[in-house]
Protein backbone atom coordinates (compact mmCIF):
# COMPACT_ATOMS: atom_id res chain seq x y z
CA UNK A 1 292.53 66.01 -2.62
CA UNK A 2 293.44 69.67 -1.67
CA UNK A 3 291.11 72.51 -1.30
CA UNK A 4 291.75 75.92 -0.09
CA UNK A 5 289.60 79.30 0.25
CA UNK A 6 290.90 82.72 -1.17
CA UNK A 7 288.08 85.08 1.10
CA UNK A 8 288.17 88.40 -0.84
CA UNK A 9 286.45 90.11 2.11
CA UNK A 10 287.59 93.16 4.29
CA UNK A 11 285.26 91.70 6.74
CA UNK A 12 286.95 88.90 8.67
CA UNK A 13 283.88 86.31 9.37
CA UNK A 14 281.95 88.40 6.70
CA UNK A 15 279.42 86.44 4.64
CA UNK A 16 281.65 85.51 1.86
CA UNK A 17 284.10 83.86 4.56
CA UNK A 18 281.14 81.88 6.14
CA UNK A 19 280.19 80.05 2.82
CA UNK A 20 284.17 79.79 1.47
CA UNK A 21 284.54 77.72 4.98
CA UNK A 22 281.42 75.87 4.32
CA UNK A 23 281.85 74.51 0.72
CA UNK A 24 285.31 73.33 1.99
CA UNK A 25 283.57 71.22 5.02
CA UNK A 26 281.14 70.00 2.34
CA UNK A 27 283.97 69.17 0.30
CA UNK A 28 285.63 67.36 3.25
CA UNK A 29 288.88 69.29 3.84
CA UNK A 30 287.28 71.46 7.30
CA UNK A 31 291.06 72.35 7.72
CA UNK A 32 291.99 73.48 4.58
CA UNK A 33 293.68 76.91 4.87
CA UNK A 34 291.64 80.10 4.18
CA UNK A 35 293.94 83.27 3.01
CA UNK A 36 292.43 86.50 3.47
CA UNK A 37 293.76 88.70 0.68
CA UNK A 38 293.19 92.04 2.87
CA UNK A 39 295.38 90.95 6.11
CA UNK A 40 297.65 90.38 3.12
CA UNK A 41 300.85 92.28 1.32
CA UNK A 42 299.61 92.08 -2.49
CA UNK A 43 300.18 94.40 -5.20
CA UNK A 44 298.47 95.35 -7.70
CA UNK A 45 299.30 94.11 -10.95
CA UNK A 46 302.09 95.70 -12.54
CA UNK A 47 301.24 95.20 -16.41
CA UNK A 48 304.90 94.95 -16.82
CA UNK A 49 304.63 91.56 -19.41
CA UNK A 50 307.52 89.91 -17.08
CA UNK A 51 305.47 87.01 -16.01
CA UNK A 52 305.14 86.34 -19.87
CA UNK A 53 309.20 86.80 -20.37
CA UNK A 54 310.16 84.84 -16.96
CA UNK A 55 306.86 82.59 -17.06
CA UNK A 56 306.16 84.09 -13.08
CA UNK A 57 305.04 86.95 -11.40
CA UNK A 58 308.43 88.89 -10.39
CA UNK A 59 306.51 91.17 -7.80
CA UNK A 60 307.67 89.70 -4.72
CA UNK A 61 305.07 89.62 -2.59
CA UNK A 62 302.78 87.68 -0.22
CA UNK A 63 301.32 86.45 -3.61
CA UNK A 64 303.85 84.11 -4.42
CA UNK A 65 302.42 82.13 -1.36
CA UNK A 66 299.14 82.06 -3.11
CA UNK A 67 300.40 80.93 -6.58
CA UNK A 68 302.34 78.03 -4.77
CA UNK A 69 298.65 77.53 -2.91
CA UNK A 70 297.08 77.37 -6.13
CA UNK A 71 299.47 75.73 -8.29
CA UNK A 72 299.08 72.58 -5.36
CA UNK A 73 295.45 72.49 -4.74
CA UNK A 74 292.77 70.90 -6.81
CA UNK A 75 289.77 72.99 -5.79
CA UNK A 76 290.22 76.61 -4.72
CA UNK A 77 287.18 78.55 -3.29
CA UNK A 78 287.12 82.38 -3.80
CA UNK A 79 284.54 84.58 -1.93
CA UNK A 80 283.92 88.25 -2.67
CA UNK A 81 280.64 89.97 -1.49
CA UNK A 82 279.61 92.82 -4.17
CA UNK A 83 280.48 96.32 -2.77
CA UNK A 84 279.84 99.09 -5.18
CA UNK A 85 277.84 97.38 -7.96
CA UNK A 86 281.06 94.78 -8.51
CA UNK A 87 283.22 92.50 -6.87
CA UNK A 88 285.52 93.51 -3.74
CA UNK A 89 288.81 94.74 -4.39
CA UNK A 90 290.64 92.52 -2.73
CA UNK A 91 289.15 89.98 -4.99
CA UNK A 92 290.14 92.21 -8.54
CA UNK A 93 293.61 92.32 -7.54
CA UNK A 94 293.87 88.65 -6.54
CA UNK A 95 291.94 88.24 -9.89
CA UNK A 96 294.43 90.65 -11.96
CA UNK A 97 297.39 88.62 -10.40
CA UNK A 98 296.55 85.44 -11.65
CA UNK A 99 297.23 87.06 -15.35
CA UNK A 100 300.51 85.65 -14.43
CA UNK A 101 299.16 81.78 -14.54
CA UNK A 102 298.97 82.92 -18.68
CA UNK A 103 301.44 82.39 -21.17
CA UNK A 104 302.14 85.10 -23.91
CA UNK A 105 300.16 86.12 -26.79
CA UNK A 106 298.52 85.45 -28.82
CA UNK A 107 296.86 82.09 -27.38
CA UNK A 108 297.31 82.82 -23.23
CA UNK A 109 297.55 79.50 -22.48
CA UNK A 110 297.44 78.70 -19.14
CA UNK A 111 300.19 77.23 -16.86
CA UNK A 112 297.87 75.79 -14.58
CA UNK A 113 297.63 71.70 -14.04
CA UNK A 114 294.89 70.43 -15.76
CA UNK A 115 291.58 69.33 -13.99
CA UNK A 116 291.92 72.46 -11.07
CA UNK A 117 288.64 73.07 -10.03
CA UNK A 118 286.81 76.31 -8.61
CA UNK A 119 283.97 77.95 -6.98
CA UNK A 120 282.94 81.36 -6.64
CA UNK A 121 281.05 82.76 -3.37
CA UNK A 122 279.29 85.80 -4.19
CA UNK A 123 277.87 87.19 -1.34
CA UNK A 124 275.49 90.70 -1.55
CA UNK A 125 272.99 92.78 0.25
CA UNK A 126 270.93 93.44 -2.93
CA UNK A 127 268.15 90.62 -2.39
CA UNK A 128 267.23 89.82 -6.31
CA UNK A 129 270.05 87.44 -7.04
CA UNK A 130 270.31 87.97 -10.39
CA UNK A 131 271.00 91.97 -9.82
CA UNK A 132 274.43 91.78 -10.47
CA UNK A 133 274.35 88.68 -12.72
CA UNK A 134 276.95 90.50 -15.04
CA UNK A 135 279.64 91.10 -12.84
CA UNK A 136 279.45 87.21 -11.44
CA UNK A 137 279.21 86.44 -14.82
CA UNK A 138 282.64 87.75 -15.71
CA UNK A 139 284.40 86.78 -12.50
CA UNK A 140 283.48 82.76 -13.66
CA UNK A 141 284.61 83.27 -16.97
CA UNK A 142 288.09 85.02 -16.01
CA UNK A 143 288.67 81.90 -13.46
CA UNK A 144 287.65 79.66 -16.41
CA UNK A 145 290.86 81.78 -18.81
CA UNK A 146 293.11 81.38 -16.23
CA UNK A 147 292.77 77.57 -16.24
CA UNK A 148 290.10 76.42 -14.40
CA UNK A 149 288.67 73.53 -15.81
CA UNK A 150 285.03 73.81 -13.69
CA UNK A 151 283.87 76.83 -12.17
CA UNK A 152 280.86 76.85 -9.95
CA UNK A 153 279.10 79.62 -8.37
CA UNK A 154 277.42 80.23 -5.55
CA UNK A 155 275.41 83.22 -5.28
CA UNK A 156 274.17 84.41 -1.51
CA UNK A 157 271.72 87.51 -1.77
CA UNK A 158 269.87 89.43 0.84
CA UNK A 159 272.59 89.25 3.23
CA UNK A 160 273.38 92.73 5.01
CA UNK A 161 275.00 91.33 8.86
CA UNK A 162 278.49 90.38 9.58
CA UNK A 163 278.12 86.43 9.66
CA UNK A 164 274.47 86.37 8.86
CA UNK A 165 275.25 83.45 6.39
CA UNK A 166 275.83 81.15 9.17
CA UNK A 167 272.24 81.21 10.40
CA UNK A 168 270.37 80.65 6.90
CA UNK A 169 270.78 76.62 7.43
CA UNK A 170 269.66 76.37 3.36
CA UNK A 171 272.19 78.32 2.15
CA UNK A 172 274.79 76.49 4.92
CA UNK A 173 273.05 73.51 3.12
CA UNK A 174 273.61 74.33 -0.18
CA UNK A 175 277.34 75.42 0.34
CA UNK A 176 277.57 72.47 1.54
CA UNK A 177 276.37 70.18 -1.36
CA UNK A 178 278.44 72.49 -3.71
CA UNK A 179 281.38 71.09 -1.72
CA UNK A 180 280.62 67.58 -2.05
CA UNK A 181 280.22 67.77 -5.90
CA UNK A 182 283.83 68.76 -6.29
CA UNK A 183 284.79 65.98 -4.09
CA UNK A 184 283.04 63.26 -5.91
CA UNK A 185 283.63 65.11 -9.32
């Protein structure tokens, strides 16, 4: 089994970074490489249609390496905290990249192996978890489109320090366990 983190943060060791490392332990690959989209060269999504013509990307960029990453691995682990009532940006234009995973109109189907599993680390200051319940929401059903068969979340609220994650031993905990599901799923 191969697992890998996408952590969406600008914050190296941010809170989002803590908990992508910590569902990989749980799910037993403590070595699996983490990619942090904002030491990075990615574009934006181009909305030029080629990857629908060509069945790739053609932005050459440092997110070929990630579709290669994804393509190979059968649990990926993106973490975004919420900045600005939403997800980071770095996550949105990892998010609007993997458009290219999606065949054309009018059914999208994905190009994706079947049985690719995700999770998505939400880490935010905001204490009431369910604040930005919408916005989570939407990032677990656009992973789902792009052809992930099982998307779980994890949401981490009240969390305001650089690395605070990695002193709330429940939430360590419960990374963790998330971890070991997708192993033994």
């Amino acid at each position: 089994m191969k697992a890998i983190g996408i952590a969406c943060s600008p914050r190296r060791n941010g809170n989002s970074e803590v908990l992508v490392r910590e569902v990989l332990n749980g799910a037993g690959d403590g070595a699996a490489k983490v990619f942090r989209p904002n030491e990075m060269k990615i574009r934006g999504c181009q909305g030029c249609y080629a990857c629908k013509e060509k069945g790739r990307c053609v932005v050459e960029d440092d997110m070929q390496e990630l579709y290669r990453e994804i393509e190979e691995a059968d649990i990926v682990v993106f973490g975004t905290p919420i900045y600005m009532y939403g997800v980071a940006s770095q996550f949105k234009v990892v998010l609007d990249r993997l458009f290219a995973f999606l065949g054309p109109a009018p059914d999208f189907k994905s190009s994706l192996p079947n049985g690719k599993r995700a999770v998505s680390v939400v880490s935010q200051g905001y204490e009431d978890a369910q604040e930005y319940g919408a916005h989570i929401a939407q990032m677990k059903e656009s992973l789902r489109v792009v052809g992930f068969d099982e998307v779980k979340t994890l949401v981490a609220s009240g969390l305001n320090e650089l690395g605070e994650a990695a002193k709330r031993l429940p939430l360590v905990q419960e990374a963790q366990m998330l971890g070991r599901a997708l192993r033994s799923a």
